[in-house]
Protein backbone atom coordinates (compact mmCIF):
# COMPACT_ATOMS: atom_id res chain seq x y z
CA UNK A 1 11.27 -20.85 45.73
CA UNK A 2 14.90 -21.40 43.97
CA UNK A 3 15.46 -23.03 41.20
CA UNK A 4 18.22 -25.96 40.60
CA UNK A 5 21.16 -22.96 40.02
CA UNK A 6 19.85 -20.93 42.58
CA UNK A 7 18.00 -18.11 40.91
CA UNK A 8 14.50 -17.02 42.38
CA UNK A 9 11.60 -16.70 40.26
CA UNK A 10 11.70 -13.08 40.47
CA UNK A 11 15.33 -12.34 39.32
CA UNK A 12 14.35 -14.92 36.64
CA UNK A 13 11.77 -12.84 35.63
CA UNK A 14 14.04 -9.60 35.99
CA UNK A 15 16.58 -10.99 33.87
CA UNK A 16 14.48 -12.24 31.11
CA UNK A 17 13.08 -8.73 31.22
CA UNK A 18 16.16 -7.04 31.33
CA UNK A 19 17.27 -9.13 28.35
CA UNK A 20 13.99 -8.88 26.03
CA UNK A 21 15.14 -4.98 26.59
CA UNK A 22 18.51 -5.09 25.62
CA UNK A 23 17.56 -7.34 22.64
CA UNK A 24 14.68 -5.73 21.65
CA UNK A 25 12.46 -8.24 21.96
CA UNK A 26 8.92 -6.77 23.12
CA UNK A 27 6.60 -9.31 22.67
CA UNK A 28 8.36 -12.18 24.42
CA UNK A 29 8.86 -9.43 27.44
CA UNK A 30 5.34 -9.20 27.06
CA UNK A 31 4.04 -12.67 27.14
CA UNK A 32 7.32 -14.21 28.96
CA UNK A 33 5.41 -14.38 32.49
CA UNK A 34 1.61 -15.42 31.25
CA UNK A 35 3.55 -18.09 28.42
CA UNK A 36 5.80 -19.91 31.33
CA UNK A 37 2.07 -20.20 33.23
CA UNK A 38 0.73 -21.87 30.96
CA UNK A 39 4.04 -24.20 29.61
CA UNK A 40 3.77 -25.42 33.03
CA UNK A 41 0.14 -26.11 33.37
CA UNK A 42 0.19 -27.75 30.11
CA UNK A 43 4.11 -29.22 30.71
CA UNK A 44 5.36 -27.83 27.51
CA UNK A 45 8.74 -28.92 26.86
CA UNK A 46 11.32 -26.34 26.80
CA UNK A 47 11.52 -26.42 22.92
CA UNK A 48 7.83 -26.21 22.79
CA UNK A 49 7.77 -23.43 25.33
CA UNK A 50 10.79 -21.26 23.21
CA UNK A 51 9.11 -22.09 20.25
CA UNK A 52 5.76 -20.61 20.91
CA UNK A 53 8.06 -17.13 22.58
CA UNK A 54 9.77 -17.43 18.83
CA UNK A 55 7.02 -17.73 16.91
CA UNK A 56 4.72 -15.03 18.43
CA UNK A 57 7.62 -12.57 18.55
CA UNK A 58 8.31 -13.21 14.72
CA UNK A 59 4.67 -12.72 13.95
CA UNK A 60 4.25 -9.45 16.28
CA UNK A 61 6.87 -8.19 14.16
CA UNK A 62 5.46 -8.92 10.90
CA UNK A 63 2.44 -7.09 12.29
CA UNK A 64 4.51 -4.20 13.41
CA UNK A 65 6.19 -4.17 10.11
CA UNK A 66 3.33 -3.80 8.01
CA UNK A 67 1.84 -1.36 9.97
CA UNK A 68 5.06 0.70 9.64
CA UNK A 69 5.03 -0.07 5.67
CA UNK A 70 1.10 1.30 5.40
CA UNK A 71 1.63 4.46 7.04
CA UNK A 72 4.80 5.24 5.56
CA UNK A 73 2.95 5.36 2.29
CA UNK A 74 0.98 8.61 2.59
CA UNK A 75 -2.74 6.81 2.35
CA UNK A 76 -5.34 9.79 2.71
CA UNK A 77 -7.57 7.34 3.92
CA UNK A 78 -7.99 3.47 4.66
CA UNK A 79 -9.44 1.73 2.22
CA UNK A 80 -9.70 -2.14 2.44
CA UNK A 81 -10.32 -4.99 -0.34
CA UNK A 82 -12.67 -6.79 1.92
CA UNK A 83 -15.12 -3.69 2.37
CA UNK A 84 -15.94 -3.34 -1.69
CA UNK A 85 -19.01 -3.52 -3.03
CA UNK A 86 -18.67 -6.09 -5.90
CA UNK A 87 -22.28 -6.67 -6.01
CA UNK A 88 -22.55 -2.82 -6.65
CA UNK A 89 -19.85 -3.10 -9.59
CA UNK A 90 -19.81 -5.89 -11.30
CA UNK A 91 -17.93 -5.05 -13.94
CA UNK A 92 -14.88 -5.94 -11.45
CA UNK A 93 -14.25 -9.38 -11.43
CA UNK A 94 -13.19 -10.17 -7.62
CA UNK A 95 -11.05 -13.01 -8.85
CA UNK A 96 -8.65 -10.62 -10.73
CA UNK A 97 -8.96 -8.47 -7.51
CA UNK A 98 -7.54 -11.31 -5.75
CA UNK A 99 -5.19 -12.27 -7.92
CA UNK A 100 -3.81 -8.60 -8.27
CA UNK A 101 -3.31 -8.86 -3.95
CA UNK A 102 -1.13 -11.57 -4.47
CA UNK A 103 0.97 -8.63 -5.65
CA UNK A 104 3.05 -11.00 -8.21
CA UNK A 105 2.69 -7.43 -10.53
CA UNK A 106 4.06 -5.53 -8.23
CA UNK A 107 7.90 -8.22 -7.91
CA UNK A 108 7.62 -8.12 -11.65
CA UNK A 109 7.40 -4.03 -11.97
CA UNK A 110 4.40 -4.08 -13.85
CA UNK A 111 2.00 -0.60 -14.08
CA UNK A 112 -1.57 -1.00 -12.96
CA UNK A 113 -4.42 1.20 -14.29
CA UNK A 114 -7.55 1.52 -13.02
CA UNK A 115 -9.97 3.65 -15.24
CA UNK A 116 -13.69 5.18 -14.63
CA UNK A 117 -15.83 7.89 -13.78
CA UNK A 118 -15.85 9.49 -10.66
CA UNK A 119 -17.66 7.06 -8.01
CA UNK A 120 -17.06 3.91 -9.41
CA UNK A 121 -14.03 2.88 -6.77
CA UNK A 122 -11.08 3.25 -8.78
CA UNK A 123 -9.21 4.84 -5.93
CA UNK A 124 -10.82 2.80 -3.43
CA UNK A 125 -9.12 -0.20 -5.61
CA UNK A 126 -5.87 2.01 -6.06
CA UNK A 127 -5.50 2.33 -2.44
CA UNK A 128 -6.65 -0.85 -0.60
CA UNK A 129 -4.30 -3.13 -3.71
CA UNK A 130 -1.21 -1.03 -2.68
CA UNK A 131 -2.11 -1.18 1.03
CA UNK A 132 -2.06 -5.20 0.14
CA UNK A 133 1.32 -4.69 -1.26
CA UNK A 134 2.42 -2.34 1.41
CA UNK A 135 1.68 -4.94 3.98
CA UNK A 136 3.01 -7.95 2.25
CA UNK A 137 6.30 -6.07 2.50
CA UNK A 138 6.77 -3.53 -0.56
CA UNK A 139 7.69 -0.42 -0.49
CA UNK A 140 4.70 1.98 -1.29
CA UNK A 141 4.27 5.76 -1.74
CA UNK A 142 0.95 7.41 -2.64
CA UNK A 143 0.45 11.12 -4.28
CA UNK A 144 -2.26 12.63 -5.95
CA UNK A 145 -0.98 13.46 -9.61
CA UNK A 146 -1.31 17.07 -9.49
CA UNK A 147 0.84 17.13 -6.35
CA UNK A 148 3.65 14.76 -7.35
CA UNK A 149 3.70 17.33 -10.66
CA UNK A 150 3.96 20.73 -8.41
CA UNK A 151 6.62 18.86 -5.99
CA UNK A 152 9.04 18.01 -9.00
CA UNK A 153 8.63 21.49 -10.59
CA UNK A 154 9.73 22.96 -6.94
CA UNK A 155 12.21 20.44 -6.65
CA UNK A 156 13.68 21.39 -10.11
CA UNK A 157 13.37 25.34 -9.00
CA UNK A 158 15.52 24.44 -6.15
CA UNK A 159 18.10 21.96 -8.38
CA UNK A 160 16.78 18.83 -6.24
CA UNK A 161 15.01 17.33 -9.19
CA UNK A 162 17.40 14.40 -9.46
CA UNK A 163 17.06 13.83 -5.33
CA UNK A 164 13.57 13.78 -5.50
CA UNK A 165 13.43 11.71 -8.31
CA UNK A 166 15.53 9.23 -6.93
CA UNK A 167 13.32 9.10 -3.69
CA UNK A 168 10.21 8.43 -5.85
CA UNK A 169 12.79 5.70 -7.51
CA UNK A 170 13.55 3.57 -4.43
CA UNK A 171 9.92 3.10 -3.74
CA UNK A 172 8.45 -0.78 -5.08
CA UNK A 173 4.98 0.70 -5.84
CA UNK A 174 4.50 4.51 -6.71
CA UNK A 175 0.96 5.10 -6.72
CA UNK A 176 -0.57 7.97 -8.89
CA UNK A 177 -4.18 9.06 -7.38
CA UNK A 178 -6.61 11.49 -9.85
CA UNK A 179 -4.75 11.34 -13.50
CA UNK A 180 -6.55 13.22 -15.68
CA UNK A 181 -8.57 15.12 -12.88
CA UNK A 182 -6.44 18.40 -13.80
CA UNK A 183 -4.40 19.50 -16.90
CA UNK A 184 -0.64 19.72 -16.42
CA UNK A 185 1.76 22.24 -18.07
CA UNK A 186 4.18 21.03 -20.29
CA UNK A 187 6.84 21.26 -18.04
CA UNK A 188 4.57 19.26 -15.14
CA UNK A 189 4.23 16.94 -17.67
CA UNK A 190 7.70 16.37 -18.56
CA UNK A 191 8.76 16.16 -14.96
CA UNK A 192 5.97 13.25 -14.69
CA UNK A 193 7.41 11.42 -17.30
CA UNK A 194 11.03 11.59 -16.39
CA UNK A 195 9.63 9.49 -13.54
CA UNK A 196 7.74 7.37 -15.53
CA UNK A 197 11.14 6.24 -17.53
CA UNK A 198 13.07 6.05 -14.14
CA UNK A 199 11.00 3.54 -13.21
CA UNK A 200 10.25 1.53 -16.47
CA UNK A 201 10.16 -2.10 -16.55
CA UNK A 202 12.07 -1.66 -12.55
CA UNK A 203 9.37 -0.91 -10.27
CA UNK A 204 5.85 -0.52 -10.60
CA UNK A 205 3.44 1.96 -10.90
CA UNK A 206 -0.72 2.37 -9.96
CA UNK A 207 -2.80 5.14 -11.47
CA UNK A 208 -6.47 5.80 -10.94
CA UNK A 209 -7.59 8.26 -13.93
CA UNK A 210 -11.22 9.27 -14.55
CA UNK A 211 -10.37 9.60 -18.24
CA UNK A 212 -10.06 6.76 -20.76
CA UNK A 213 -6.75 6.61 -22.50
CA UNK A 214 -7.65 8.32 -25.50
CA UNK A 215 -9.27 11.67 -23.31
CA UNK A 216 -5.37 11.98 -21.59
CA UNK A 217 -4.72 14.53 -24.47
CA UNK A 218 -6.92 17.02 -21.82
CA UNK A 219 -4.11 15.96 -19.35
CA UNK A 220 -1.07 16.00 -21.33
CA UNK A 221 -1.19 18.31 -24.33
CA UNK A 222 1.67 17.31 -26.11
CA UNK A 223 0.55 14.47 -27.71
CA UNK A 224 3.37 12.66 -28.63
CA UNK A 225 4.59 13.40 -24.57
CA UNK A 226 0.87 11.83 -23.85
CA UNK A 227 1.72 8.96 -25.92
CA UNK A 228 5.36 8.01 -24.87
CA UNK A 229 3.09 8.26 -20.91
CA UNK A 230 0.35 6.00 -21.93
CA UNK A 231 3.21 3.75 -23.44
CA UNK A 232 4.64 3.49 -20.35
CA UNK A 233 2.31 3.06 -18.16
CA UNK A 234 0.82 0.26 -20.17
CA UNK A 235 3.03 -2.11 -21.90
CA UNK A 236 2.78 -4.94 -20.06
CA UNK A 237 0.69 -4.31 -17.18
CA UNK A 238 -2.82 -4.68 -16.02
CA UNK A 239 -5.70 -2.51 -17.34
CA UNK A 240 -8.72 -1.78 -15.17
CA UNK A 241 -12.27 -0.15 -16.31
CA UNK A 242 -14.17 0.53 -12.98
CA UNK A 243 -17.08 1.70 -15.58
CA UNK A 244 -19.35 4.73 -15.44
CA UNK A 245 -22.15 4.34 -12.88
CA UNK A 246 -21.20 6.16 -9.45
CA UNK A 247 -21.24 3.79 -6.98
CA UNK A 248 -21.90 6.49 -4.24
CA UNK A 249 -24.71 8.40 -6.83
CA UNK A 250 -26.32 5.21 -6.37
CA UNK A 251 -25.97 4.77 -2.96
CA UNK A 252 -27.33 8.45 -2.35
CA UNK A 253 -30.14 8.20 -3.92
CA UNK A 254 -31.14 4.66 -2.17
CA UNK A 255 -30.26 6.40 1.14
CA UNK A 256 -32.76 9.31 -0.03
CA UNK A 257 -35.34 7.32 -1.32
CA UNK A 258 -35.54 4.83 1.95
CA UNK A 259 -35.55 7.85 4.32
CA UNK A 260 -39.25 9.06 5.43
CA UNK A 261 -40.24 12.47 3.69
């Protein structure tokens, strides 16, 4: 069969695909031959039909995007707002959980810390709010803080302290992972800080620390260097206590005690 212009079906087909290529357009290469199916069965017009080729393309990129965006941020592991236990912490409110996904913190530059004990889903929380940000978009990089410490004292062995700095910089959302899990030299601890201040009041930054503000002195030893951090990492931002009770202690000894002898 021919169409009006004289182009067969099948060279149609081959030059939409040919095009999708050149343009990069997968998804509409994809779904070009099942979407014209059904615009004809269902006599879409041909604004309706384009419009539905548009429109999935745009949101097959979004999805493609954000998938990009999560895994260029160095997760360990996937970790999900929707799969937390509020029932086993209520302490955490999920209505500031939801409002912290919005990720309005995150435009503004504002720091984020979530503090408890070990168990109690701080990092859980750390990770699954900046994979929210990460896939609405932002920028994200994750590091433990013991690592981020060791990779700027290499990096200012090798004089690349101001490169690596600046790569930490042009992330949206720096998150910290296990502040306060291990005590950093002096010079760590500098190197931390420095940036801290690069990013103050410009971009934000997470932390998940199993010590309360005033037990960072085990951390950082200098205490007016511990001070000027907890300055920074607090003025103006959004303060988290994730409490004391291990929420996988708990869920141990459940598993234990409903399992036959």
């Amino acid at each position: 069969m021919t169409r009006a212009r004289g182009i067969t079906e099948e060279a149609a087909d081959a030059a939409v695909d040919t095009a999708c290529r050149v343009l990069r357009l997968p998804t509409i290469r994809d779904q070009f031959a099942g979407a014209a199916d059904k615009a004809e069965r269902e006599q879409l017009t041909y604004r309706g039909f384009l419009a539905e080729l548009l429109m999935a393309e745009c949101e097959d990129r979004d999805r493609r995007r954000a998938e990009r965006q999560v895994r260029g941020a160095g997760f360990p592991r996937a970790k999900w707002l929707a799969d937390f236990d509020f029932d086993a912490n209520p302490g955490i409110s999920p209505a500031v959980i939801n409002t912290l996904a919005a990720c309005d913190w995150v435009r503004a530059g504002s720091p984020l810390c979530l503090i408890g004990d070990s168990g109690t889903g701080k990092s859980h929380l750390l990770i699954a709010l900046s994979t929210a940000a990460a896939m609405a978009g932002f920028r994200v990089r994750y590091t433990l803080a013991s690592k981020l410490a060791n990779e700027l004292a290499e990096a200012a062995d090798d004089r690349q302290l101001t490169k690596t700095i600046a790569r930490y910089g042009r992330a949206d959302l720096l998150c910290i992972d296990e502040l306060g899990y291990m005590e950093l030299d002096r010079r760590g601890a500098e190197l931390l800080f420095q940036v801290l201040t690069e990013r103050e009041e410009k971009a934000s930054v997470a932390i998940a620390s199993n010590e309360s503000f005033s037990g960072w002195t085990k951390t950082f030893t200098d205490p007016r260097l511990c001070a000027a951090i907890v300055d920074r990492l607090t003025f103006g931002g959004n303060i988290l206590e994730t409490g004391t009770d291990s929420y996988r202690l708990a869920h141990t000894r459940a598993q234990q005690q409903a399992s036959p002898a």
